[in-house]
C-alpha atoms as a PDB file:
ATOM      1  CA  UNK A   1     -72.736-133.611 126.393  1.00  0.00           C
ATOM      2  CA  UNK A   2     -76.237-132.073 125.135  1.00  0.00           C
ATOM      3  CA  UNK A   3     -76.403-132.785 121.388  1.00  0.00           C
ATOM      4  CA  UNK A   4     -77.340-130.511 118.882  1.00  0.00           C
ATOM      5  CA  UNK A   5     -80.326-129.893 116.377  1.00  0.00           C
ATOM      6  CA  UNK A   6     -80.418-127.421 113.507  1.00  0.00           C
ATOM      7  CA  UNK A   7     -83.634-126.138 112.490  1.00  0.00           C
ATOM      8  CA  UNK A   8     -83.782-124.570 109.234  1.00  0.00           C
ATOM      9  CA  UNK A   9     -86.864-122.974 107.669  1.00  0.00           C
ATOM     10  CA  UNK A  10     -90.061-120.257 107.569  1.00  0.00           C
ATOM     11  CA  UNK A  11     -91.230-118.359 110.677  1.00  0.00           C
ATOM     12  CA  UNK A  12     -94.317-117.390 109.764  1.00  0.00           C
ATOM     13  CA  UNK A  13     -97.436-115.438 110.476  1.00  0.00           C
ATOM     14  CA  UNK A  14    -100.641-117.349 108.915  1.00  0.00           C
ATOM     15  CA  UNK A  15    -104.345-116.731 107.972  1.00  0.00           C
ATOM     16  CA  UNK A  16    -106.441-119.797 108.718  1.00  0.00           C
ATOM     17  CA  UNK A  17    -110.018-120.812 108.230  1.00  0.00           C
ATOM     18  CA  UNK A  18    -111.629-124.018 108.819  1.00  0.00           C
ATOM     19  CA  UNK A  19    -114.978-125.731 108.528  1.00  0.00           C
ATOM     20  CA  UNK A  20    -114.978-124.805 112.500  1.00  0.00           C
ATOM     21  CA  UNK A  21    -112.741-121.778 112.960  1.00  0.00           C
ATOM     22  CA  UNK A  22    -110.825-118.584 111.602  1.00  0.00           C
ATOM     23  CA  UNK A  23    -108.320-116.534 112.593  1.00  0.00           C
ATOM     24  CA  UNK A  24    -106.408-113.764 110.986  1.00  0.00           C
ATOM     25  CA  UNK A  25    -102.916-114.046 112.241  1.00  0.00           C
ATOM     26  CA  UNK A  26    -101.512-116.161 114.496  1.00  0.00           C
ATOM     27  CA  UNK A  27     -97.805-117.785 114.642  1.00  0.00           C
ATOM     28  CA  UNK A  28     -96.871-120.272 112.125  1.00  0.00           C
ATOM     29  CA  UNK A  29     -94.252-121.485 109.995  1.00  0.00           C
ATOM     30  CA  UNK A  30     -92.270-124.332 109.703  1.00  0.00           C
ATOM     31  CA  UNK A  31     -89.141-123.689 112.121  1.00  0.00           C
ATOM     32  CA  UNK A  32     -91.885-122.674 114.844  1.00  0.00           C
ATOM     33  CA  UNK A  33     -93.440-126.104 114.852  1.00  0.00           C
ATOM     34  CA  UNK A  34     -90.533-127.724 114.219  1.00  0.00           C
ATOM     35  CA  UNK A  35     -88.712-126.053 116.913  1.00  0.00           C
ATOM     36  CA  UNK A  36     -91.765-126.043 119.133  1.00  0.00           C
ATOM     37  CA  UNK A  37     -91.597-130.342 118.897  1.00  0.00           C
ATOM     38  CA  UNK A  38     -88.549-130.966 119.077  1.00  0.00           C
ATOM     39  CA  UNK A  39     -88.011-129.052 122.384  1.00  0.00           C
ATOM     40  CA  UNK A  40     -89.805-131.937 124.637  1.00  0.00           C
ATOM     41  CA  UNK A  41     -86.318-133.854 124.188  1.00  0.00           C
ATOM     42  CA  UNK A  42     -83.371-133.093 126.048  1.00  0.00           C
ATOM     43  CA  UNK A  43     -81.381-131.433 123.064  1.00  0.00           C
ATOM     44  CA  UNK A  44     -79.833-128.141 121.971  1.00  0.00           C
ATOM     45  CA  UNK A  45     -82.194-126.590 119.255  1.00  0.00           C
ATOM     46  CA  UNK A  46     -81.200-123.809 117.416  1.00  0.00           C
ATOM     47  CA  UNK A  47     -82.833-122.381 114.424  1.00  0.00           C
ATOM     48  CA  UNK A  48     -82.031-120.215 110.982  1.00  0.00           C
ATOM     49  CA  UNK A  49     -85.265-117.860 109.759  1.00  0.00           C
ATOM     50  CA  UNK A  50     -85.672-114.799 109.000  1.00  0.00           C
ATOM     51  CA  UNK A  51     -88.466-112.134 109.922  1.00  0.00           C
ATOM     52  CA  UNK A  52     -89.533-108.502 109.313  1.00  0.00           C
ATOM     53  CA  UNK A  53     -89.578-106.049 112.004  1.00  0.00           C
ATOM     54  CA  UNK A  54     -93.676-106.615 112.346  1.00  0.00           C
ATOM     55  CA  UNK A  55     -92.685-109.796 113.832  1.00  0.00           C
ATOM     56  CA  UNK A  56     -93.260-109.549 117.484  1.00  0.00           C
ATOM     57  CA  UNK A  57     -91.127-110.051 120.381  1.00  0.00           C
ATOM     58  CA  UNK A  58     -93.689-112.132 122.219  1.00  0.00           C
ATOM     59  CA  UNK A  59     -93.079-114.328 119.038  1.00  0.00           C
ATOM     60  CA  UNK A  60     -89.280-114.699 119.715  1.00  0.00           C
ATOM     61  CA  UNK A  61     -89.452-114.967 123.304  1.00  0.00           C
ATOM     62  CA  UNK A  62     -91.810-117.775 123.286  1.00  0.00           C
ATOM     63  CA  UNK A  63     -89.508-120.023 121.568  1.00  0.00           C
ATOM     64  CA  UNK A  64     -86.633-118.590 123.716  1.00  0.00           C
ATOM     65  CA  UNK A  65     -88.707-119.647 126.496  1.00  0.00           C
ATOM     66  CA  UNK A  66     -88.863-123.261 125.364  1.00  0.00           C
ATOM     67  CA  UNK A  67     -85.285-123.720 125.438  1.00  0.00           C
ATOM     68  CA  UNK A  68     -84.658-122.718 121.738  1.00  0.00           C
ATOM     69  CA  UNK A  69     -82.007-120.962 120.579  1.00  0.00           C
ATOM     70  CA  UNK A  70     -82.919-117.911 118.154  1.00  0.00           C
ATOM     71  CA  UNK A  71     -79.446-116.728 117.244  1.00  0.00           C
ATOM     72  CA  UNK A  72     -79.753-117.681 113.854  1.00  0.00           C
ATOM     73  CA  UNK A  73     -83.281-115.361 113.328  1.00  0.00           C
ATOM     74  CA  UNK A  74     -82.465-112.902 111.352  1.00  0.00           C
ATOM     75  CA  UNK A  75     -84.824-109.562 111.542  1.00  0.00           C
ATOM     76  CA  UNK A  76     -84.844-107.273 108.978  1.00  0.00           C
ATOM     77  CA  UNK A  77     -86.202-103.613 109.268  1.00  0.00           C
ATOM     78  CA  UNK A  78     -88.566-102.059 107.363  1.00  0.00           C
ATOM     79  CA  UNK A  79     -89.529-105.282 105.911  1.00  0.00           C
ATOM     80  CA  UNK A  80     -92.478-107.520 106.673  1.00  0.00           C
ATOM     81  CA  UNK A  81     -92.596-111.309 108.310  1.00  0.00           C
ATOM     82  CA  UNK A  82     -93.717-114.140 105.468  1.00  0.00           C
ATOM     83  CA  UNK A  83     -97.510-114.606 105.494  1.00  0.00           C
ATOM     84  CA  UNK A  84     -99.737-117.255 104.510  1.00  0.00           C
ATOM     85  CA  UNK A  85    -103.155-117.463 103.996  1.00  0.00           C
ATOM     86  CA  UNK A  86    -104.716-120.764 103.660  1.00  0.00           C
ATOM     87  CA  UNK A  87    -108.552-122.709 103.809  1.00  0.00           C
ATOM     88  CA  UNK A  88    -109.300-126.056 104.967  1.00  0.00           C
ATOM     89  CA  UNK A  89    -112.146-128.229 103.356  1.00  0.00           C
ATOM     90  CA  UNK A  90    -114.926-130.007 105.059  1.00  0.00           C
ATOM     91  CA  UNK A  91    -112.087-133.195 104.905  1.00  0.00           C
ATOM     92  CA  UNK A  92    -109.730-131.414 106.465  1.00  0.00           C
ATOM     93  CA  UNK A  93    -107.221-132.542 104.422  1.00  0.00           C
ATOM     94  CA  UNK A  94    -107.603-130.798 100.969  1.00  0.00           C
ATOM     95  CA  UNK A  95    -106.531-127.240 101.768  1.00  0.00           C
ATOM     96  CA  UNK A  96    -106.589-123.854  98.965  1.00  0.00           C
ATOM     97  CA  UNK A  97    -104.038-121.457  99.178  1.00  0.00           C
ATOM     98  CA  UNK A  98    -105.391-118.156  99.341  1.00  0.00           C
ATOM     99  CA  UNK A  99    -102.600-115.708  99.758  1.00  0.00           C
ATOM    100  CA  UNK A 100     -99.195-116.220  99.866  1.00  0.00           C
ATOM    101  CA  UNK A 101     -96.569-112.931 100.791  1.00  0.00           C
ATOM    102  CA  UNK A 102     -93.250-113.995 100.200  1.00  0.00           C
ATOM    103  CA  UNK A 103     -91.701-110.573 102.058  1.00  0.00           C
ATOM    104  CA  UNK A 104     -88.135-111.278 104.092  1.00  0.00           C
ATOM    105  CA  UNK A 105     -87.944-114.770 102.218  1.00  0.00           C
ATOM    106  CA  UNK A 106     -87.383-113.400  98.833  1.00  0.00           C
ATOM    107  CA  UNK A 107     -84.059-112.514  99.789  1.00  0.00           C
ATOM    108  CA  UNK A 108     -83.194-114.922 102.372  1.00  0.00           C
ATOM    109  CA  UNK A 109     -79.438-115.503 102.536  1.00  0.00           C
ATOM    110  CA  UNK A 110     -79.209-117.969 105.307  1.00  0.00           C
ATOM    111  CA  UNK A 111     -76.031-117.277 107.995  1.00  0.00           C
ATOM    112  CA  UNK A 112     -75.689-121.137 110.314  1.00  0.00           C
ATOM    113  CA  UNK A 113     -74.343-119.942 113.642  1.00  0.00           C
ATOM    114  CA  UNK A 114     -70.917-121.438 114.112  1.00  0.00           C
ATOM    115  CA  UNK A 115     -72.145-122.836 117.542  1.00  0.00           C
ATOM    116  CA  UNK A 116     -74.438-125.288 115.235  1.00  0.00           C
ATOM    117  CA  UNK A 117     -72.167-125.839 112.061  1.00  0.00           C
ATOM    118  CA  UNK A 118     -71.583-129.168 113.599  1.00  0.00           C
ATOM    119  CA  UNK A 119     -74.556-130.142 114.907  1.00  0.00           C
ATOM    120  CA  UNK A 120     -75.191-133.931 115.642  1.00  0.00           C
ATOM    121  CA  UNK A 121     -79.187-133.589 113.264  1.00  0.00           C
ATOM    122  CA  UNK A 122     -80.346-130.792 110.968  1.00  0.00           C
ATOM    123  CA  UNK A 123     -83.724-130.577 109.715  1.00  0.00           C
ATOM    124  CA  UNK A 124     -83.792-128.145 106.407  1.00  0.00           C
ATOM    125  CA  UNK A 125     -87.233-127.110 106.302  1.00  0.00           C
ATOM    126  CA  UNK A 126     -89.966-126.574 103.298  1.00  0.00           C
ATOM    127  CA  UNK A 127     -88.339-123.746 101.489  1.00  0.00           C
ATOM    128  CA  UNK A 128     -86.850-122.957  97.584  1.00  0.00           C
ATOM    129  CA  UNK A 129     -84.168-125.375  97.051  1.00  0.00           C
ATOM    130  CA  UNK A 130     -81.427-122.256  96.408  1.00  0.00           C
ATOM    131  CA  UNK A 131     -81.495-121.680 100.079  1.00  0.00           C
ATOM    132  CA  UNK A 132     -81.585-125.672 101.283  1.00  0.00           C
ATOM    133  CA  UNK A 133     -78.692-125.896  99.129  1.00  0.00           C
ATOM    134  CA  UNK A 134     -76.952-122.789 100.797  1.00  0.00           C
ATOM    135  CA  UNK A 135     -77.844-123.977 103.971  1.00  0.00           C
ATOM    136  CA  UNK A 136     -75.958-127.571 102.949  1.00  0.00           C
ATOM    137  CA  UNK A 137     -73.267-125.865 101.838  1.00  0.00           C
ATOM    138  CA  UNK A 138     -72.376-124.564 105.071  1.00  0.00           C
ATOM    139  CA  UNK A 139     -73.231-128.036 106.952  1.00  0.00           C
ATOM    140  CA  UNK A 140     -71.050-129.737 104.308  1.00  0.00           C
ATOM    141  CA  UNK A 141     -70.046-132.991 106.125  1.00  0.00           C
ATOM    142  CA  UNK A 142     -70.245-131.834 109.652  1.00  0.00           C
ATOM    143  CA  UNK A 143     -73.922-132.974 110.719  1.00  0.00           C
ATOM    144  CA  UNK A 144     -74.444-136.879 111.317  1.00  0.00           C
ATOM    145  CA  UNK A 145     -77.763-136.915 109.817  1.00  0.00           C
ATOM    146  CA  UNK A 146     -79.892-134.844 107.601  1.00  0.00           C
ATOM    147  CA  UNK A 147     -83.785-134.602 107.372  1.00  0.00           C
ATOM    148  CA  UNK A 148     -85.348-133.046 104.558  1.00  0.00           C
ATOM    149  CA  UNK A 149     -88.806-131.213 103.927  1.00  0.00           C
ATOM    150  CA  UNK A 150     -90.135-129.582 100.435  1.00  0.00           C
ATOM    151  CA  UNK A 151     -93.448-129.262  98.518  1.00  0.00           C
ATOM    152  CA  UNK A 152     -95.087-129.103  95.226  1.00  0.00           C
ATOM    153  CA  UNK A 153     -94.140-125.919  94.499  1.00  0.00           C
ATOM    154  CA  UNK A 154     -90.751-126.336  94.204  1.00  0.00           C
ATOM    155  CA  UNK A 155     -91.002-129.747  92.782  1.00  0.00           C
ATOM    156  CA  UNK A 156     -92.757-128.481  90.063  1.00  0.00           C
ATOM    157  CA  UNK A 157     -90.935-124.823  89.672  1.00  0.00           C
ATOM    158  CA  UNK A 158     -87.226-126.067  90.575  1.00  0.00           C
ATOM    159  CA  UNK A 159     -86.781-129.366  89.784  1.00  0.00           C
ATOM    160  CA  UNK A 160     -83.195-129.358  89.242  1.00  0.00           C
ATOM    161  CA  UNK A 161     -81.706-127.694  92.394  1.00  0.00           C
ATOM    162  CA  UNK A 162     -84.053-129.627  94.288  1.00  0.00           C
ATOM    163  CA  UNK A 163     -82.940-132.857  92.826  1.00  0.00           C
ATOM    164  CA  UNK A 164     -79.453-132.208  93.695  1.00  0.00           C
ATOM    165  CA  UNK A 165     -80.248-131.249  97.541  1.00  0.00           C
ATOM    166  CA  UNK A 166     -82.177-134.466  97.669  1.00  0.00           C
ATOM    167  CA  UNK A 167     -78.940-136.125  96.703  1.00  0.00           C
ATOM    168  CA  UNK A 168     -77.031-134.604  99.870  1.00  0.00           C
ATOM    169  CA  UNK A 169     -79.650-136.104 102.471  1.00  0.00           C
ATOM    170  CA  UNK A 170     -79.958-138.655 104.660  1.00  0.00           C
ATOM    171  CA  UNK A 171     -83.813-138.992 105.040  1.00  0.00           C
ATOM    172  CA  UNK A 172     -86.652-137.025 102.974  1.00  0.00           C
ATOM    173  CA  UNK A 173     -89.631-136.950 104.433  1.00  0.00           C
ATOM    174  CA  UNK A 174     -92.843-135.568 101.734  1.00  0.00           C
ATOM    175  CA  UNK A 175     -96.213-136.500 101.969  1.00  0.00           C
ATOM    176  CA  UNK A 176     -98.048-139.408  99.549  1.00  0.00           C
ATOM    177  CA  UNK A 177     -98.758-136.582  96.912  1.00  0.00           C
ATOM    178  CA  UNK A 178     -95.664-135.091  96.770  1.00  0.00           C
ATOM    179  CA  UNK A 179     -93.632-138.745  96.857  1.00  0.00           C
ATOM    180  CA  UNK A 180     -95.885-139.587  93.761  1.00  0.00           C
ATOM    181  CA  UNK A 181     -95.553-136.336  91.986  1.00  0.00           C
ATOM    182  CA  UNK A 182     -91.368-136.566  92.170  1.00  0.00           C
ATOM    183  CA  UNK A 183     -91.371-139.546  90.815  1.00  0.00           C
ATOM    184  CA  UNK A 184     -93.876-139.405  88.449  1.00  0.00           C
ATOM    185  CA  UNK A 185     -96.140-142.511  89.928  1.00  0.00           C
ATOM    186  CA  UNK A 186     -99.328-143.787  91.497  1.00  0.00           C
ATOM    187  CA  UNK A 187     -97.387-146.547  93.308  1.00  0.00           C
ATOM    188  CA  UNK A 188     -95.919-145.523  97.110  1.00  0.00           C
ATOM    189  CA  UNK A 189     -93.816-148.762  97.162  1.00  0.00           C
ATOM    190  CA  UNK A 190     -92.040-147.716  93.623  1.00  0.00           C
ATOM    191  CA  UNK A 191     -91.823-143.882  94.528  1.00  0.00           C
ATOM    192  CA  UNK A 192     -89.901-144.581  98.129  1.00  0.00           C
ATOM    193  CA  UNK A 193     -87.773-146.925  95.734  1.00  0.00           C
ATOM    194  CA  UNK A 194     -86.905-144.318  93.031  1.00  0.00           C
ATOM    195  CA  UNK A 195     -86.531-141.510  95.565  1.00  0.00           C
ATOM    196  CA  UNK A 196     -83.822-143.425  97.362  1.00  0.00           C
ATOM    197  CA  UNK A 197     -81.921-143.413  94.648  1.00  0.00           C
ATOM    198  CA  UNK A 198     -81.942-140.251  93.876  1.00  0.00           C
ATOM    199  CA  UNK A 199     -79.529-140.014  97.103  1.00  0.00           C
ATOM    200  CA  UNK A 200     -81.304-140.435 100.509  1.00  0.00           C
ATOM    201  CA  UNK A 201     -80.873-143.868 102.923  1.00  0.00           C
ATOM    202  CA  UNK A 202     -84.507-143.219 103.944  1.00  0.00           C
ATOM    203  CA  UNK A 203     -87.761-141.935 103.377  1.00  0.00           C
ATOM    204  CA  UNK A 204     -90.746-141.321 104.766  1.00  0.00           C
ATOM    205  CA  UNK A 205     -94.286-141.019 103.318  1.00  0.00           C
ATOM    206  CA  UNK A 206     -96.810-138.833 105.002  1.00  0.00           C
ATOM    207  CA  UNK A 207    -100.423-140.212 104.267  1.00  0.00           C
ATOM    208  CA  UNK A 208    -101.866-137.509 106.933  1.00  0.00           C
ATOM    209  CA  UNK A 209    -105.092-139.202 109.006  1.00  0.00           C
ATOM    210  CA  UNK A 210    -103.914-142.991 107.643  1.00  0.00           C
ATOM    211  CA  UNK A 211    -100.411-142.659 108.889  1.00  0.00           C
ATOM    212  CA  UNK A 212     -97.166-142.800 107.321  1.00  0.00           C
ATOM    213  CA  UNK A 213     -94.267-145.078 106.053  1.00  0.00           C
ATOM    214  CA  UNK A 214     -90.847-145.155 106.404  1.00  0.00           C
ATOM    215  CA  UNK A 215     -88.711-147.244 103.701  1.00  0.00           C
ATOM    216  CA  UNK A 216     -84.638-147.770 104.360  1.00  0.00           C
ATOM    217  CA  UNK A 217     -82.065-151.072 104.346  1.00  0.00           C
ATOM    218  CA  UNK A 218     -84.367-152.576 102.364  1.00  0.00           C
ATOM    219  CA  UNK A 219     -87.374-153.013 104.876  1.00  0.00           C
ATOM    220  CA  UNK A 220     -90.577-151.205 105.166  1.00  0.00           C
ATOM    221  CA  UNK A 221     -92.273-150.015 107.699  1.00  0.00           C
ATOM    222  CA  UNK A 222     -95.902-148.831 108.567  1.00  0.00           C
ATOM    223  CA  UNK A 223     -97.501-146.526 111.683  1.00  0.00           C
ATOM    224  CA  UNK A 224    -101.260-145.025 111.934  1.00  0.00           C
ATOM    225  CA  UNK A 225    -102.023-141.385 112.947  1.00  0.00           C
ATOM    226  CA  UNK A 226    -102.549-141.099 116.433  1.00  0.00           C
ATOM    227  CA  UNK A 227    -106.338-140.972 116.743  1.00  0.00           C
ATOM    228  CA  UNK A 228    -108.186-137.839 117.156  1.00  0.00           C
ATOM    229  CA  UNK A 229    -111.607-137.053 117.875  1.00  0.00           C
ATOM    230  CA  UNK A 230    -111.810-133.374 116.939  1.00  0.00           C
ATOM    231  CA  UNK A 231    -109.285-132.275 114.326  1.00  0.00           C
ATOM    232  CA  UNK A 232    -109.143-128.315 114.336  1.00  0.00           C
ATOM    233  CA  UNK A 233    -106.348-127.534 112.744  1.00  0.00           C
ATOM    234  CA  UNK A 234    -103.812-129.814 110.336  1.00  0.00           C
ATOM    235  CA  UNK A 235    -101.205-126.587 110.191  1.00  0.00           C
ATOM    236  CA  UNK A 236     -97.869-127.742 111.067  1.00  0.00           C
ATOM    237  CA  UNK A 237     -98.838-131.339 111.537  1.00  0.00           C
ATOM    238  CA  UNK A 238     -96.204-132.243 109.166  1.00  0.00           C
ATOM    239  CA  UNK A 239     -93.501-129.949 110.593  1.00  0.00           C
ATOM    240  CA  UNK A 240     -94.146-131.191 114.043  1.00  0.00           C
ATOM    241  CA  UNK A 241     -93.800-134.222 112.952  1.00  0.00           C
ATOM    242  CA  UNK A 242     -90.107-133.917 111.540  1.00  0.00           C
ATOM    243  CA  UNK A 243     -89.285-132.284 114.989  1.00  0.00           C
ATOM    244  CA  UNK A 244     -90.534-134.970 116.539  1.00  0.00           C
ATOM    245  CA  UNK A 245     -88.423-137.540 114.298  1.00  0.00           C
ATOM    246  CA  UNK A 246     -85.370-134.739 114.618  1.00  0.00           C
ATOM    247  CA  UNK A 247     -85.834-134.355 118.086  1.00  0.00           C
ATOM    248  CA  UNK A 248     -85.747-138.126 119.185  1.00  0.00           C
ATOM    249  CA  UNK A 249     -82.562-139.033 116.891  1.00  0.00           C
ATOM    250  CA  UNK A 250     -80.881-135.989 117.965  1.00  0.00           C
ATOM    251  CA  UNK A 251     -79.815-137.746 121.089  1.00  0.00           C
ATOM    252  CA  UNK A 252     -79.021-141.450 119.916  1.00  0.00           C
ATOM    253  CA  UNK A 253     -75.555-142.432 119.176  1.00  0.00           C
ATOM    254  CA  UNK A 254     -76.110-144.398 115.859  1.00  0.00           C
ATOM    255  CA  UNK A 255     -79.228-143.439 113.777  1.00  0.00           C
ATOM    256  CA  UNK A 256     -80.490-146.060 111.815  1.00  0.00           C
ATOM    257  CA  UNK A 257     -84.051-147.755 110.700  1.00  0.00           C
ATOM    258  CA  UNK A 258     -84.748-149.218 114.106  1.00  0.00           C
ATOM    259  CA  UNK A 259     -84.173-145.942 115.652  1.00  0.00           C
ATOM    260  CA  UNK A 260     -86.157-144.003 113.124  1.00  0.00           C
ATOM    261  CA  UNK A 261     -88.999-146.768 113.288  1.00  0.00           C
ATOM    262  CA  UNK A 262     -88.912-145.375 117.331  1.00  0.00           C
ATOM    263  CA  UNK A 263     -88.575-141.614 116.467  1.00  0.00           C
ATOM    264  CA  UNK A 264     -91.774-141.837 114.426  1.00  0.00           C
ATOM    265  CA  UNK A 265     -93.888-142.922 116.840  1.00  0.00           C
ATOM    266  CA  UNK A 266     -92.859-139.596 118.739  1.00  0.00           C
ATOM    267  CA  UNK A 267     -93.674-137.543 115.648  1.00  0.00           C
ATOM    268  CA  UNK A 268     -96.920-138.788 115.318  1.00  0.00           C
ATOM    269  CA  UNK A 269     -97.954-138.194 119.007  1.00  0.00           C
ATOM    270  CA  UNK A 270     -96.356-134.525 118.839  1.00  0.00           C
ATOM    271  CA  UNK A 271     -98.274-133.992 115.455  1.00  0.00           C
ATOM    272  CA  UNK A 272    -101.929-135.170 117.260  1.00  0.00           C
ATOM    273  CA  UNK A 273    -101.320-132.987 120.028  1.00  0.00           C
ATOM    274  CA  UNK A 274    -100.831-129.980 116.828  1.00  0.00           C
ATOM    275  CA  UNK A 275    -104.403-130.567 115.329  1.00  0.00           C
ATOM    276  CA  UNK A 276    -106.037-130.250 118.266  1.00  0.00           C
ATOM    277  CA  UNK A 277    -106.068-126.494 118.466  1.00  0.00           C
ATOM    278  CA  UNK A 278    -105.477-124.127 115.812  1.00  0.00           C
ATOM    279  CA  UNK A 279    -101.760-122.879 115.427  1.00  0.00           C
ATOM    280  CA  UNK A 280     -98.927-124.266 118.152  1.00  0.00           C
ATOM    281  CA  UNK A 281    -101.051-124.089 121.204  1.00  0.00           C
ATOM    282  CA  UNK A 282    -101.623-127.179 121.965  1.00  0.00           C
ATOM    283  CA  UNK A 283     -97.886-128.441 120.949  1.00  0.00           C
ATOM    284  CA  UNK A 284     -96.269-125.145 122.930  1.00  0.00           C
ATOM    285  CA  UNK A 285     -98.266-126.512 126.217  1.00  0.00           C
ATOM    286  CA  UNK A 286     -97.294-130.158 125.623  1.00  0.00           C
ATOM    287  CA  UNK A 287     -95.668-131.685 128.647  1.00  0.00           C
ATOM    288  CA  UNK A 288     -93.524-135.106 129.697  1.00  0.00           C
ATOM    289  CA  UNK A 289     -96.284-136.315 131.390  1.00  0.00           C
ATOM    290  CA  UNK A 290     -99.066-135.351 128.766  1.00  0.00           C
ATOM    291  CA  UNK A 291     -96.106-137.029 126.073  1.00  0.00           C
ATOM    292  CA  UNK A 292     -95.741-140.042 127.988  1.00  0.00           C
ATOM    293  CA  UNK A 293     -99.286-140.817 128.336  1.00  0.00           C
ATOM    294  CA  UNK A 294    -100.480-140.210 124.565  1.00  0.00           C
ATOM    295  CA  UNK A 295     -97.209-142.621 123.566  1.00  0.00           C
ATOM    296  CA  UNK A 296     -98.144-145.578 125.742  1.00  0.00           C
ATOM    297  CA  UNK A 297    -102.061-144.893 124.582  1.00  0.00           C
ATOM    298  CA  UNK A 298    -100.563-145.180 121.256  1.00  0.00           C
ATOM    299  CA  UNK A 299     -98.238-148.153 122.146  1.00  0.00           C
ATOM    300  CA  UNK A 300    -101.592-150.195 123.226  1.00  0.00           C
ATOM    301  CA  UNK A 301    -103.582-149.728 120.540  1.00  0.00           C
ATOM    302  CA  UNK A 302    -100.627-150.225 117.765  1.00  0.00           C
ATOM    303  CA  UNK A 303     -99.591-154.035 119.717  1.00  0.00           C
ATOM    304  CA  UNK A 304    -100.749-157.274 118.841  1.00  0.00           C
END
């Protein structure tokens, strides 16, 4: 039997502009990369969004087309898709907001098709904690493991309701900023330490170009950024990421830091095939093959 993955989160339409690009709308969001990632393992995706009748059906069909199941989109007439609007610095890792259109997701009620109410891993995306927590609700005990996503925002705006969906997780995964920022220090070792006991068995810290750490039954672990020569776009790094941790996991019997240690090597490949290109291009067109290869690449130059 085919297990299942639950993708919870934005579809998206963004504005980007780096130090070497620009475009003014292109297919984003953090189901879409998500999705988009965890579709190169032999699972059954299915996500929960919600879009405005601008959104195109070229949109929905391409993630139909990768095997992804869209039942869960919910389109709303006369309404417009979220948007964001966003602009890289010269690092490209600082990034400024420049617009942000809420639209459909201001009153996003989130409906989990039956089909995935029991799904083995669910991955509940960057959004405000009211909905996560809906969307938990409805899981309630069914899903093996969960992997969680937020941001700033809502750590700074809605502390409280985040704080009690971070309780009903199994792994959080936030980037070094964020980690230090909910738990009010400059030390990564103490924030992984005071996050998982606010309720998760794992977490992982994002440290974008310099890798990432995962911390769990009381061992640590470390693994670089795949190495890339031209970074164009950092969008959805993150996101593909998770669905390359989801994706991997989704499939194992028993999911525990071993396993996770594995299923981060896959999110890091899936995320260096993102930033090569701006949007999902480069991750929609990823194949085994092209997979395989960047993962034993990365394999050699991580031994010793």
């Amino acid at each position: 039997m085919i297990n299942k993955l639950l993708v919870v989160g934005t579809m998206a339409y963004d504005a980007i502009e780096t130090p070497f690009d620009k475009v003014n709308k292109i297919l984003g969001g953090s189901t879409t990369y998500t999705a988009l990632a965890a579709s190169k393992f032999e699972i059954d995706c299915g996500v929960v969004s919600v879009v405005g009748d601008d959104f195109e059906k070229k949109n929905l069909n391409l993630l139909k087309n990768n095997s992804i199941n869209c039942d869960g989109v919910k389109i709303v007439k006369n309404a417009k898709t979220f948007f964001w609007s966003g602009k890289y610095h010269l690092n490209m890792n600082d990034r400024t907001t420049i617009e942000t259109q809420v639209n459909v997701l201001a009153n996003f009620n989130p409906i989990i098709p039956k089909y995935y109410l029991n799904a083995k891993v669910a991955v509940i995306g960057n959004l405000d904690p009211n909905i996560q927590l809906e969307s938990l609700n409805q899981i309630k005990n069914s899903a093996d493991f969960i992997l969680l996503d937020t941001m700033n925002f809502w750590i700074e705006k809605n502390r409280d309701v985040l704080n009690e969906v971070i309780g009903k997780v199994n792994l959080i995964s936030v980037n070094d900023e964020e980690a230090k920022l909910l738990t009010n220090t400059n030390s990564l070792l103490k924030a992984a330490s005071l996050i998982q006991k606010m309720g998760p068995q794992y977490v992982i810290i994002k440290k974008g170009e310099h890798g990432s750490m995962l911390f769990g039954e009381g061992k640590i672990f470390i693994i670089p950024a795949y190495p890339i020569f031209n970074v164009v776009d950092p969008t959805g790094a993150g996101d593909s990421f998770a669905g390359g941790v989801s994706g991997f996991l989704c499939d194992k019997k028993k999911i525990n830091f071993d396993l996770i240690k594995q299923a981060m090597l896959y999110g890091s490949v899936l995320a260096s095939f993102t930033v090569e290109s701006l949007g999902i291009d480069s991750l929609e067109k990823v194949t085994k093959n092209t997979l395989n290869k960047r993962l034993n690449d990365f394999k050699s130059i991580t031994s010793f």
